[in-house]
C-alpha atoms as a PDB file:
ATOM      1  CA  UNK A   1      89.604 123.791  92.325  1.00  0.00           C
ATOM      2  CA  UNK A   2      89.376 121.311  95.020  1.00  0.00           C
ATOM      3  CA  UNK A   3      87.518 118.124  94.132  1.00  0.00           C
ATOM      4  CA  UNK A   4      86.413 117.638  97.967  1.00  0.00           C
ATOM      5  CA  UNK A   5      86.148 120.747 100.353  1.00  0.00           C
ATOM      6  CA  UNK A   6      85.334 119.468 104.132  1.00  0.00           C
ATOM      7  CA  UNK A   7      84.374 121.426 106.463  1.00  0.00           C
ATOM      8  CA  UNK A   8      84.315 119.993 109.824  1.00  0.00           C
ATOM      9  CA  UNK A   9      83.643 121.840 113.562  1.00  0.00           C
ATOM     10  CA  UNK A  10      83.037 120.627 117.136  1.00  0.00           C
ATOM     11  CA  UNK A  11      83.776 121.490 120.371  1.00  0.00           C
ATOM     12  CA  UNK A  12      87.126 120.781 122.262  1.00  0.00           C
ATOM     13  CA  UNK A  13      87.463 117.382 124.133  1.00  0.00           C
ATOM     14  CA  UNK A  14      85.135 115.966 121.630  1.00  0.00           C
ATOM     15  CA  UNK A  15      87.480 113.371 119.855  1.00  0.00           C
ATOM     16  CA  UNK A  16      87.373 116.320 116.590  1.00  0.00           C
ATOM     17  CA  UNK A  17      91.312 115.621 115.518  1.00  0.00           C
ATOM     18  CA  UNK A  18      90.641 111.545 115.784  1.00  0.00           C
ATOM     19  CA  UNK A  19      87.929 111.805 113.914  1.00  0.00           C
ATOM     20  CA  UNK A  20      89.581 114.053 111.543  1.00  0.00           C
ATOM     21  CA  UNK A  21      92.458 112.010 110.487  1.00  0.00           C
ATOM     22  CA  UNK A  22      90.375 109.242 110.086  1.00  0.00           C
ATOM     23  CA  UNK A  23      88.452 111.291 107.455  1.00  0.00           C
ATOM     24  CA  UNK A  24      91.276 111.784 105.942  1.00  0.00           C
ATOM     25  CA  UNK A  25      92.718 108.036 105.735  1.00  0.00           C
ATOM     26  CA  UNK A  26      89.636 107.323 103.872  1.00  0.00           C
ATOM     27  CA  UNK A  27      90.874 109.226 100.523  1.00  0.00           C
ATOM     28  CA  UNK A  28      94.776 107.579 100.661  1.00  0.00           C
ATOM     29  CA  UNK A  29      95.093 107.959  96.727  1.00  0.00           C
ATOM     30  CA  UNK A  30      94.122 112.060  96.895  1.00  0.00           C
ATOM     31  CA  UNK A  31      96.407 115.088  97.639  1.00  0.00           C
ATOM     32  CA  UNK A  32      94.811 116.385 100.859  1.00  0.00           C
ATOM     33  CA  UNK A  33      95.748 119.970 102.592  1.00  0.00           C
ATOM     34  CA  UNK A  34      94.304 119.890 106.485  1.00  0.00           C
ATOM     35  CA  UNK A  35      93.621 123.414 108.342  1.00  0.00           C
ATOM     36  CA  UNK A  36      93.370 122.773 111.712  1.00  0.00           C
ATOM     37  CA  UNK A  37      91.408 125.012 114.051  1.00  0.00           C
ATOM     38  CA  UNK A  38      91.166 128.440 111.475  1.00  0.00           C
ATOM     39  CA  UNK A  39      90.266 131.396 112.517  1.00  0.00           C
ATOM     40  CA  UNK A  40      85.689 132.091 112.863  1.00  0.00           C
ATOM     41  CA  UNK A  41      86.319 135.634 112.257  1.00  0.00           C
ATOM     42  CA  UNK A  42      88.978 135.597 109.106  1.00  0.00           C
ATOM     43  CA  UNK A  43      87.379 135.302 105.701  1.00  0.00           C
ATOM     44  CA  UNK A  44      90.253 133.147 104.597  1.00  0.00           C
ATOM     45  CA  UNK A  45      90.805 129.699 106.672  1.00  0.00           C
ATOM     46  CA  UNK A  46      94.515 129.739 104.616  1.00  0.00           C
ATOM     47  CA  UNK A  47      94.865 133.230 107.153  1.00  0.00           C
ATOM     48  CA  UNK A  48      97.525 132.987 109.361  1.00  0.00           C
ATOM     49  CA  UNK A  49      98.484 128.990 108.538  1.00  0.00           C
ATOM     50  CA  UNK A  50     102.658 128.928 108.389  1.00  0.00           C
ATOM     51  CA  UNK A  51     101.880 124.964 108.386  1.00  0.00           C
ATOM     52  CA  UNK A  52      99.477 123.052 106.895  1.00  0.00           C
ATOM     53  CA  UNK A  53      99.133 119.110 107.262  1.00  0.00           C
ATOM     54  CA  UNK A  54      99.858 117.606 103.748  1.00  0.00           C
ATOM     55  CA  UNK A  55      98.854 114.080 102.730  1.00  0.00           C
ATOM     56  CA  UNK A  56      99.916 112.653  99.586  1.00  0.00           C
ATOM     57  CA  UNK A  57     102.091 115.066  98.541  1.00  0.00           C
ATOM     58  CA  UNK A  58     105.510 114.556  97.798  1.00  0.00           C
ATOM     59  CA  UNK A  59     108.092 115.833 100.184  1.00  0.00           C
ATOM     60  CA  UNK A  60     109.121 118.771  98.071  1.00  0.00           C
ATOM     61  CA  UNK A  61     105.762 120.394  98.562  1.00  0.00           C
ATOM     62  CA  UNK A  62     106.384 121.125 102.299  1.00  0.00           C
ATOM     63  CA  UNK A  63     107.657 124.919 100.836  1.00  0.00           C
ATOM     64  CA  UNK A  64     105.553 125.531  98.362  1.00  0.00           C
ATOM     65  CA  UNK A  65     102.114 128.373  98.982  1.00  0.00           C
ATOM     66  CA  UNK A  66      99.288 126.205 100.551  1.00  0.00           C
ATOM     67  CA  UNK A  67      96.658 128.582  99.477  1.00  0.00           C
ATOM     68  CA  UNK A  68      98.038 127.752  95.805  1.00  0.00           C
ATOM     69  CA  UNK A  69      98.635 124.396  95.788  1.00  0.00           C
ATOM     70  CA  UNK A  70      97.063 122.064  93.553  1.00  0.00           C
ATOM     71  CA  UNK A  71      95.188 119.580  95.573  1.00  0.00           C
ATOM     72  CA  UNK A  72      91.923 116.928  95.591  1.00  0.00           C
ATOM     73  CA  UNK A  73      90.443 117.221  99.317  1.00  0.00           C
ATOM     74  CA  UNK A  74      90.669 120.521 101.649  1.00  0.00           C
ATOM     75  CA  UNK A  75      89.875 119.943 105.073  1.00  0.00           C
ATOM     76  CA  UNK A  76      89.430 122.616 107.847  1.00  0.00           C
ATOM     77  CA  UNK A  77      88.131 122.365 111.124  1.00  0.00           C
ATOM     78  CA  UNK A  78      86.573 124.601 113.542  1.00  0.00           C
ATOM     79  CA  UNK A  79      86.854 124.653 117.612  1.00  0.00           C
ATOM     80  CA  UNK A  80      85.774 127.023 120.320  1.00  0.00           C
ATOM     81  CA  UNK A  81      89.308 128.558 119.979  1.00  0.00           C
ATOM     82  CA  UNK A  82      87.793 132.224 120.719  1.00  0.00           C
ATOM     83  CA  UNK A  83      88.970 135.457 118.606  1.00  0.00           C
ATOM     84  CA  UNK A  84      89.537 138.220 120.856  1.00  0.00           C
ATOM     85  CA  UNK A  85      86.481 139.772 118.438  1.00  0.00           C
ATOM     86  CA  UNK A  86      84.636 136.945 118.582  1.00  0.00           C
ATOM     87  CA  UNK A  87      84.061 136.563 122.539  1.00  0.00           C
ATOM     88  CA  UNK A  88      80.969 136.680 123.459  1.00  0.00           C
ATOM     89  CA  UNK A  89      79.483 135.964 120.612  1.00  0.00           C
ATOM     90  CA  UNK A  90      77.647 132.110 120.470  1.00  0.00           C
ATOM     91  CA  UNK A  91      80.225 129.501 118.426  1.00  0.00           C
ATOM     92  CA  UNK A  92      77.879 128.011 116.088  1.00  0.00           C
ATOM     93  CA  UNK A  93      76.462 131.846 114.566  1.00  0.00           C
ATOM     94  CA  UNK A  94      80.641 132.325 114.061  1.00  0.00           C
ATOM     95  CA  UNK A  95      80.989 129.269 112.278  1.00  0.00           C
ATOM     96  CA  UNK A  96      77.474 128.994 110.399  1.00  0.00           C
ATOM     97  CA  UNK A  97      77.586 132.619 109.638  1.00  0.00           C
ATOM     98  CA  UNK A  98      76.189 132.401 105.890  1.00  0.00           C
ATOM     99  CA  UNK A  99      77.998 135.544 104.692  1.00  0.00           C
ATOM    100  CA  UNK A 100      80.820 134.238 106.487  1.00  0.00           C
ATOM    101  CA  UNK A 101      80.999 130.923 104.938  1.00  0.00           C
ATOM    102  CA  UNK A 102      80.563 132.774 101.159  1.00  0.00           C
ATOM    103  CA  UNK A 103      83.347 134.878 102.341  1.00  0.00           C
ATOM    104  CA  UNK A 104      85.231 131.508 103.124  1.00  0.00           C
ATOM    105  CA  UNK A 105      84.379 129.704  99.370  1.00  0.00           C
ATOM    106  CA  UNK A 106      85.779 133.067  97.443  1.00  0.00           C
ATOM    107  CA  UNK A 107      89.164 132.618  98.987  1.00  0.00           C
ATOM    108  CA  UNK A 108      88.551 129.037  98.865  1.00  0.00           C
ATOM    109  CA  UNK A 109      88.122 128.526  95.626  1.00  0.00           C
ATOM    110  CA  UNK A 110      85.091 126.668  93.534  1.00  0.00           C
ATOM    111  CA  UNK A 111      84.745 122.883  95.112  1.00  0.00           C
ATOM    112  CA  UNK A 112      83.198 120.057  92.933  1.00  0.00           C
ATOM    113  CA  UNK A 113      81.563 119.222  96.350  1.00  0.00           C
ATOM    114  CA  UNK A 114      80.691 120.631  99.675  1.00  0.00           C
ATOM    115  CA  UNK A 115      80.259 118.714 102.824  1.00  0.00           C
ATOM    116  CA  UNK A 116      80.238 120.499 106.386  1.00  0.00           C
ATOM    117  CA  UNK A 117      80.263 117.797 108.949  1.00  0.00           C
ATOM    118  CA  UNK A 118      79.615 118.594 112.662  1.00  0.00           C
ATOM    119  CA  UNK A 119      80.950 116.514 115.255  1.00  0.00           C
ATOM    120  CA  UNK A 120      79.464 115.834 118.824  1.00  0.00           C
ATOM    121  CA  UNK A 121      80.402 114.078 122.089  1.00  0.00           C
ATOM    122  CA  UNK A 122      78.140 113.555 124.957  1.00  0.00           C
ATOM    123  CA  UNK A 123      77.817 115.919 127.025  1.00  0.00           C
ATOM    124  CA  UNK A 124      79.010 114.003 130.560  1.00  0.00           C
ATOM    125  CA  UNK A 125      82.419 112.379 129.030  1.00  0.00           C
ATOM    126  CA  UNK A 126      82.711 115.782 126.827  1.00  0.00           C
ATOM    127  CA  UNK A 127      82.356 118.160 129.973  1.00  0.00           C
ATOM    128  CA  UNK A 128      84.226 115.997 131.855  1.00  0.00           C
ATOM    129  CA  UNK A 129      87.282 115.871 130.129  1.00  0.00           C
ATOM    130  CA  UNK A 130      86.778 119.701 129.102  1.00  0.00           C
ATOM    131  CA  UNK A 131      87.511 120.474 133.144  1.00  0.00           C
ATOM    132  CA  UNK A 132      90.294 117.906 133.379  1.00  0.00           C
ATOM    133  CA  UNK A 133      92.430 119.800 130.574  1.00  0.00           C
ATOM    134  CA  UNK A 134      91.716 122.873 131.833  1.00  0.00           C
ATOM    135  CA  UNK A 135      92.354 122.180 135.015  1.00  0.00           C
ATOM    136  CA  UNK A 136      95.663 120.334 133.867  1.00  0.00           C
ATOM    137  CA  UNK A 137      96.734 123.004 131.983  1.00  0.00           C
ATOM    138  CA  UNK A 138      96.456 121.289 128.423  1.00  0.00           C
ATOM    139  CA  UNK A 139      93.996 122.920 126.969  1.00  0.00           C
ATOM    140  CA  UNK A 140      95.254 126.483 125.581  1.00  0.00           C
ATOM    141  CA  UNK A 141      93.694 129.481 124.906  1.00  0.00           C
ATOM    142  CA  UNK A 142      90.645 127.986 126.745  1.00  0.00           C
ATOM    143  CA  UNK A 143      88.715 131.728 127.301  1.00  0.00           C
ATOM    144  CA  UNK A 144      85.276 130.515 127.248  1.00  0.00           C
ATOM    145  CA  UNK A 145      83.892 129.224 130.784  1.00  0.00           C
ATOM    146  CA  UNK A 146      82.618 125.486 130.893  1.00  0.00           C
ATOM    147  CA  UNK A 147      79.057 126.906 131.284  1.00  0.00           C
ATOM    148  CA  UNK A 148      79.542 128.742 127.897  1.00  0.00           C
ATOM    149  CA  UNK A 149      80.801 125.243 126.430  1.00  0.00           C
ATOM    150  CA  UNK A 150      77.440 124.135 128.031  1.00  0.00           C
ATOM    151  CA  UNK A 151      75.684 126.538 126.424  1.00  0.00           C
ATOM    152  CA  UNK A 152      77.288 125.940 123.113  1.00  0.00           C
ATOM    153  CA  UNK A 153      77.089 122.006 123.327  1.00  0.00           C
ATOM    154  CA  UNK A 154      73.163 122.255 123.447  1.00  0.00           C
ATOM    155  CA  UNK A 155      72.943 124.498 120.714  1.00  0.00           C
ATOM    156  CA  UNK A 156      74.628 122.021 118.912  1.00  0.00           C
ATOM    157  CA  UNK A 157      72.691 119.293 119.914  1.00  0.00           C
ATOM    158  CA  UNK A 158      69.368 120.957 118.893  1.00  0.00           C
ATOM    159  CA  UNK A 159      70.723 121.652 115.668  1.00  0.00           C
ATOM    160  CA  UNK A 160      71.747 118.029 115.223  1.00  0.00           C
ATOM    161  CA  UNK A 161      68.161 116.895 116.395  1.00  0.00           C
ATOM    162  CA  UNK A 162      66.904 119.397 114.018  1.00  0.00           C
ATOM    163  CA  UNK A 163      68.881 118.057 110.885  1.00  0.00           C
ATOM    164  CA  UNK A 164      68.509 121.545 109.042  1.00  0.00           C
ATOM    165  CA  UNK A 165      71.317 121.371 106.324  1.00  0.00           C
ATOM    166  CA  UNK A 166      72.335 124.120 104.376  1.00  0.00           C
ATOM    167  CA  UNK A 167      71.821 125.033 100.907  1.00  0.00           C
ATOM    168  CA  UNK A 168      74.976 126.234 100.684  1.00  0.00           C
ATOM    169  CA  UNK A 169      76.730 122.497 101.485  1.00  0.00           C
ATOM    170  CA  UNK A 170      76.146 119.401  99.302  1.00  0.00           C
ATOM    171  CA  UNK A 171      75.281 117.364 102.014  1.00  0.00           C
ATOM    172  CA  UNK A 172      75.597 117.987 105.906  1.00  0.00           C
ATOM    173  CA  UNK A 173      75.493 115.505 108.866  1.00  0.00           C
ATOM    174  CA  UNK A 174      76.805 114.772 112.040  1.00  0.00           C
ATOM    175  CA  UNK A 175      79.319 112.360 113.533  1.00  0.00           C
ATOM    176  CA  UNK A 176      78.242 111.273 117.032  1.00  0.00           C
ATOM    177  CA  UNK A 177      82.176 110.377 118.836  1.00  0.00           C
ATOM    178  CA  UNK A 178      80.306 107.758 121.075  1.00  0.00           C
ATOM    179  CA  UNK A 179      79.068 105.424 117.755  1.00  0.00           C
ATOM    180  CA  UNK A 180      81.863 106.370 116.055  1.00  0.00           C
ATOM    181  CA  UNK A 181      84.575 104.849 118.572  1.00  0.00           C
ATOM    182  CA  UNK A 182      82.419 101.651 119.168  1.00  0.00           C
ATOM    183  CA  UNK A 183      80.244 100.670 116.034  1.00  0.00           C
ATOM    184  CA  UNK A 184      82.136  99.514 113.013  1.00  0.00           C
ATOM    185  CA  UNK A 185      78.936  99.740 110.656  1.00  0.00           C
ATOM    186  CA  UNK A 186      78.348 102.964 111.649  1.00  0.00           C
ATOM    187  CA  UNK A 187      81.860 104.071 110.833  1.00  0.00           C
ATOM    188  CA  UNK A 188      81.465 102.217 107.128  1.00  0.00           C
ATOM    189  CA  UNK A 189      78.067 104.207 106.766  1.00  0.00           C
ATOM    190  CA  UNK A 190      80.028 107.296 107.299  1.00  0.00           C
ATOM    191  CA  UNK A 191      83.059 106.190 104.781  1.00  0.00           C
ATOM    192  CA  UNK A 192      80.363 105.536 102.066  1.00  0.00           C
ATOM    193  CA  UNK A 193      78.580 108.903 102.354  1.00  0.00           C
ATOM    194  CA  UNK A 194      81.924 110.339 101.598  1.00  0.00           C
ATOM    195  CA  UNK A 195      82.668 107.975  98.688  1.00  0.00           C
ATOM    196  CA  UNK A 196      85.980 107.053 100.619  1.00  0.00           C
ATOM    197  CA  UNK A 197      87.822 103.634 101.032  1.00  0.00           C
ATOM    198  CA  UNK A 198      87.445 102.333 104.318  1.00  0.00           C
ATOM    199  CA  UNK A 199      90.298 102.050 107.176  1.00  0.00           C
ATOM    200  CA  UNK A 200      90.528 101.968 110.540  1.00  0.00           C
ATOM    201  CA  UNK A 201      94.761 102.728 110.364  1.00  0.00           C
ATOM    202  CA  UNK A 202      94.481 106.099 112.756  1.00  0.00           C
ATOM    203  CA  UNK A 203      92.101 104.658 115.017  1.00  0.00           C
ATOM    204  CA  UNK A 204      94.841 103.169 117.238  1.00  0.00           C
ATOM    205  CA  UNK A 205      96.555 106.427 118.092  1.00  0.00           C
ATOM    206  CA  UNK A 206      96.286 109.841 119.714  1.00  0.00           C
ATOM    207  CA  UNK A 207      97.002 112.853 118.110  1.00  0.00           C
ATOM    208  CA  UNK A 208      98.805 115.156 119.500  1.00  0.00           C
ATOM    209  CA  UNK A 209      96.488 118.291 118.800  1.00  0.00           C
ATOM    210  CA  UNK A 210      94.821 119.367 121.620  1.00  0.00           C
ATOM    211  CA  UNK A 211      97.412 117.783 123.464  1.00  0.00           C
ATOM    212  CA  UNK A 212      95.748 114.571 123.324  1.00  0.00           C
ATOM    213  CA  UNK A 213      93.012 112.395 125.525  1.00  0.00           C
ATOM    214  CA  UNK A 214      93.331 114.404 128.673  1.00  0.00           C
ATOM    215  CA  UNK A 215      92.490 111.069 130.438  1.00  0.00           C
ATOM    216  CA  UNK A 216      95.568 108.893 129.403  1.00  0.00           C
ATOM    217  CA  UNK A 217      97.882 111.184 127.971  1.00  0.00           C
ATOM    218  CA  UNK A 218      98.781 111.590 124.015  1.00  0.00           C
ATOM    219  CA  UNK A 219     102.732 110.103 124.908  1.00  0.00           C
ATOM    220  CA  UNK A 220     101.535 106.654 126.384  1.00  0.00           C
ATOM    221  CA  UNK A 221      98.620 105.996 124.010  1.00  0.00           C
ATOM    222  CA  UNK A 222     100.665 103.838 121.055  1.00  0.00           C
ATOM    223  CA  UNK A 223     103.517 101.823 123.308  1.00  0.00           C
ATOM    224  CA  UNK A 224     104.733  99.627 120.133  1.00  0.00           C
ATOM    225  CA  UNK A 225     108.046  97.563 121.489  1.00  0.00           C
ATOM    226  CA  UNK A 226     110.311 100.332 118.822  1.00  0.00           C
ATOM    227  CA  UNK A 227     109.352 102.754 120.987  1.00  0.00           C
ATOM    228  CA  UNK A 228     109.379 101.275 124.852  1.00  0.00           C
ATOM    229  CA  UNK A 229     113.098 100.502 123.663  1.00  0.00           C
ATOM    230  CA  UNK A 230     114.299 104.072 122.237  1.00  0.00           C
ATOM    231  CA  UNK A 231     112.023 106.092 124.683  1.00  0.00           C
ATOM    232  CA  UNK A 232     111.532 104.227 128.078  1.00  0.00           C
ATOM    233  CA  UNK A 233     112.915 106.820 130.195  1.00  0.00           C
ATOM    234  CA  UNK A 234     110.337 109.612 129.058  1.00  0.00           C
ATOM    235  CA  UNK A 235     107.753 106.765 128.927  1.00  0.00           C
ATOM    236  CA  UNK A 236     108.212 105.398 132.339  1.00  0.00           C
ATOM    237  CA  UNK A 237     108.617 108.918 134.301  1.00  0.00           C
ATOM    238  CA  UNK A 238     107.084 108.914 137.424  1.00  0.00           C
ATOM    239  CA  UNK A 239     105.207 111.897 136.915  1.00  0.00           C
ATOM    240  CA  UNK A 240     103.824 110.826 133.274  1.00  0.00           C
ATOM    241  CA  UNK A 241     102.616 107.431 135.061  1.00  0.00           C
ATOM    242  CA  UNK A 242     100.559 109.302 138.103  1.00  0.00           C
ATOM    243  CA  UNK A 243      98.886 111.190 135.377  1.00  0.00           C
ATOM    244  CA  UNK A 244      98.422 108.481 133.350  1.00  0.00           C
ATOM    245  CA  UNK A 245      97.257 105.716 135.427  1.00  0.00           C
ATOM    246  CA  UNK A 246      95.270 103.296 132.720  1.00  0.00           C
ATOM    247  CA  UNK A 247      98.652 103.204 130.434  1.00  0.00           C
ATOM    248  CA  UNK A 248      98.884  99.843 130.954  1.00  0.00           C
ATOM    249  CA  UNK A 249      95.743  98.584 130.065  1.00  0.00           C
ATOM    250  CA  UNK A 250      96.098 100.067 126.524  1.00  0.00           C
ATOM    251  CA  UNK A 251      98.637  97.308 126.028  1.00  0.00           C
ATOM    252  CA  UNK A 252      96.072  94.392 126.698  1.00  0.00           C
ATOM    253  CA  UNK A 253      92.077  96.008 125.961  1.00  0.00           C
ATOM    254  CA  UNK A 254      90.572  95.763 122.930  1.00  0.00           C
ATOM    255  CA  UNK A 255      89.006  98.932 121.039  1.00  0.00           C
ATOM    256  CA  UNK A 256      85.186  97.626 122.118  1.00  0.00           C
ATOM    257  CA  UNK A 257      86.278  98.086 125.873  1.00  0.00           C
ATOM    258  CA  UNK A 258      88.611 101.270 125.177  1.00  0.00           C
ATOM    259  CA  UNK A 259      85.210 102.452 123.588  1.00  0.00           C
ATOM    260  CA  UNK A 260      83.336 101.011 126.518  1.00  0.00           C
ATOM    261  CA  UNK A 261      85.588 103.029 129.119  1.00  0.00           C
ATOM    262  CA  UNK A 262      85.413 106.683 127.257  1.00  0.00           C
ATOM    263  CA  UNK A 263      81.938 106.341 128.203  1.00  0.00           C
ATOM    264  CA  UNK A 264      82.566 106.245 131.965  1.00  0.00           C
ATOM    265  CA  UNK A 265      84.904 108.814 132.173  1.00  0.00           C
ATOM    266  CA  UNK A 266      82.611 111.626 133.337  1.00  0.00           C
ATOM    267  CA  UNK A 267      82.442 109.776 136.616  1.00  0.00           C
ATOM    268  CA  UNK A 268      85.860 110.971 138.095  1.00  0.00           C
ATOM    269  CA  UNK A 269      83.617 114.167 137.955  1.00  0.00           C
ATOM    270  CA  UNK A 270      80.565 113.416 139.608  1.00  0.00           C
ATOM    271  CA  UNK A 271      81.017 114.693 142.950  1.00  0.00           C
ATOM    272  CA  UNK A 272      82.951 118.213 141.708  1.00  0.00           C
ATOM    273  CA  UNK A 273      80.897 121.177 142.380  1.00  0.00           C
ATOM    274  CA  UNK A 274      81.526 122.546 138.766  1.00  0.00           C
ATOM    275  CA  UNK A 275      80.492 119.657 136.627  1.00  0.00           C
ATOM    276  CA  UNK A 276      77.593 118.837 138.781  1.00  0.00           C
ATOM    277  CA  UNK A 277      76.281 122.560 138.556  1.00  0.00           C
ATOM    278  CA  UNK A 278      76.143 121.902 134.479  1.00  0.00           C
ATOM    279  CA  UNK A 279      73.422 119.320 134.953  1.00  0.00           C
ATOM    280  CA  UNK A 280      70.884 121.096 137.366  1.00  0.00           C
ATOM    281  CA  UNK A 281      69.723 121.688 133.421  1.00  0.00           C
ATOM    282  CA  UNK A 282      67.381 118.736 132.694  1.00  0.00           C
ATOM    283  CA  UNK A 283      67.395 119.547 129.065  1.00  0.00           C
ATOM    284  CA  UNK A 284      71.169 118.547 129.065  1.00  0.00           C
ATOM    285  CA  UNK A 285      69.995 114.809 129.949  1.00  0.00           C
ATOM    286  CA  UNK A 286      67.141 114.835 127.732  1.00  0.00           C
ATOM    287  CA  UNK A 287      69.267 116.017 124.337  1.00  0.00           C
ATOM    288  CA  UNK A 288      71.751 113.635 125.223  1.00  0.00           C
ATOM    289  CA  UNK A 289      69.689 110.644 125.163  1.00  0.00           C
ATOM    290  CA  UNK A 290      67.814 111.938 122.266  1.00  0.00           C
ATOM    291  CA  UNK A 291      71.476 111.477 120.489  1.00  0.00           C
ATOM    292  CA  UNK A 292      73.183 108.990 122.349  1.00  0.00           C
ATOM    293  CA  UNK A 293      70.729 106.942 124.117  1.00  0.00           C
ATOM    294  CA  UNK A 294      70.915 106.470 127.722  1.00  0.00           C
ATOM    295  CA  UNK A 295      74.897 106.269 129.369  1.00  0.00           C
ATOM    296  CA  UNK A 296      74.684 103.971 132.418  1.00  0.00           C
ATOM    297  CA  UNK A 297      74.094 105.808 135.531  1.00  0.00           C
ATOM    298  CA  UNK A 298      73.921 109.183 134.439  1.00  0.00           C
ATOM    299  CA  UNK A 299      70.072 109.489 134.935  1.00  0.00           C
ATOM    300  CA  UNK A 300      70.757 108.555 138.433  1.00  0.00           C
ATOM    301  CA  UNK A 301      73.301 111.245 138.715  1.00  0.00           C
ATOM    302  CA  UNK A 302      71.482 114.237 137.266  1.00  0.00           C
ATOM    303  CA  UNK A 303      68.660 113.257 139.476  1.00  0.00           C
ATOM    304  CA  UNK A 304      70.611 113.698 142.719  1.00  0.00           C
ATOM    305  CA  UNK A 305      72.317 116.846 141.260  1.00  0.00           C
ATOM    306  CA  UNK A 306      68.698 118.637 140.515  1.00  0.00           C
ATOM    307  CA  UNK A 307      67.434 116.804 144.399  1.00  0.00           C
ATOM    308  CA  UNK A 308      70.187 119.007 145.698  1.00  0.00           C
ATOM    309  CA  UNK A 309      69.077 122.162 147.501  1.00  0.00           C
ATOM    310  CA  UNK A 310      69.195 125.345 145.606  1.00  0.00           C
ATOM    311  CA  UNK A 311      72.226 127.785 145.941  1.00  0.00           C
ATOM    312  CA  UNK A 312      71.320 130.311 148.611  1.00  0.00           C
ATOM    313  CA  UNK A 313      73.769 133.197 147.170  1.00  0.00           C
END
């Protein structure tokens, strides 16, 4: 029986894994087990898991069964990690699938209380830093094309305009990344839908999952003084700092202008063929703003890409 049974899915690059152990900092008095990235096309998220993320377990319980273990919260989280079975096939009917997800609560177990919560990114910072970890080599097993994620990302976003929950979930919402990094209330609206105790003690690091922000690099994101002394050679490698350039303005900017600045990382991108191509779709613009409002000079940007003459092949 789990007391709490989260069920959380977004697309890659879209801040899921800080968002997700925040979640879980909310509940520090409860025995939490976190799946991370299951399988869409297993009927049991416990397939396949050697390791599970414990939290308020004593250290003993590293060995024991996960699928068995007594617990109050079970969190798992879906990505667009494709199954060689799955490919093709759209990422939110894999992970919406109703038979699917009755599949999932059978080897689940009963829950006092369902919540599937979706999380989305805008689409410019989002696609942008999809291509930069690809392109860098951090993202792995990254088999769908960025005009599938495209595709994928405005599915979600209609369904998050839409606000259709399921009967099958106790309540269902979405957690916009871009209000979630910059406005406190909002953050403390989320905590009290879920009945948690509010903290903001993960929001100051990276984790590693993923392989971190592709845009500053999971190793320079916490530099406490503990660790510029036991790790400054690793830290300060030459090749670490070139693709890390903003490391040092982590030590001095506060989280309103770290928040600011993941908004205007899409412009590194706005002169590369590939990104641009993604927006000669107006609806992308027009779903975005519907969610997130309007992100300084993008409307300015989509315009020139849909001015520019068609492709001639």
């Amino acid at each position: 029986m789990n007391d709490l049974e989260l069920c959380v899915y977004g697309l890659k690059r879209s801040g899921n894994h800080a968002i997700i152990y925040w979640l879980i900092s909310l509940f520090p008095d409860l025995r939490t087990v976190f799946l991370n990235d299951v399988s869409q096309s297993k009927e049991d998220p416990f397939y396949g898991k050697k390791r599970c993320k414990l939290f308020g377990f004593e250290e003993s319980k590293a060995t024991e069964n996960f699928h068995s273990i007594e617990r109050d919260v079970l969190l798992y989280s879906f990505e667009d990690s494709p199954d060689d079975e799955l490919l093709g096939r759209d990422y939110m009917d894999c992970v919406l699938n109703p038979e699917m997800d009755r599949k999932r609560r059978e080897a689940i177990g009963p829950s006092q209380k369902r919540i599937r919560i979706m999380i989305l990114r805008d689409p410019f910072n989002g696609f942008s830093s999809r291509l930069k970890g690809t392109k860098d080599g951090q993202l792995r097993n990254a088999q769908y094309s960025i005009q599938q994620i495209s595709g994928f990302w405005k599915n979600m976003a209609l369904r998050a305009i839409s606000d259709e929950p399921s009967p099958a979930f106790d309540d269902e919402f979405v957690i916009l990344f871009n209000r979630w990094t910059s406005d406190r209330a909002y953050r403390k609206s989320i905590c009290n839908r879920l009945s948690g105790v509010y903290s903001e003690k993960s929001m100051d690091s990276v984790p590693k999952e993923g392989g971190g922000s592709s845009f500053s690099g999971r190793d320079l994101a916490k530099l406490e003084p503990r660790r510029l002394l036991n790790e400054w050679p690793k830290i300060f490698d030459w090749k670490r700092l070139k693709r890390s350039r903003v490391y040092l303005k982590r030590l001095f900017v506060t989280k309103s202008d770290r928040a600011s600045a993941l908004n205007q990382r899409w412009q590194a991108y706005q002169h590369d063929p590939e990104f641009r191509l993604l927006f000669k779709d107006p609806d992308i613009l027009r779903l975005s703003e519907s969610l997130f409002g309007e992100i300084a000079g993008t409307r300015e940007f989509v315009a020139s890409v849909i001015a520019e003459a068609p492709d001639k092949s």
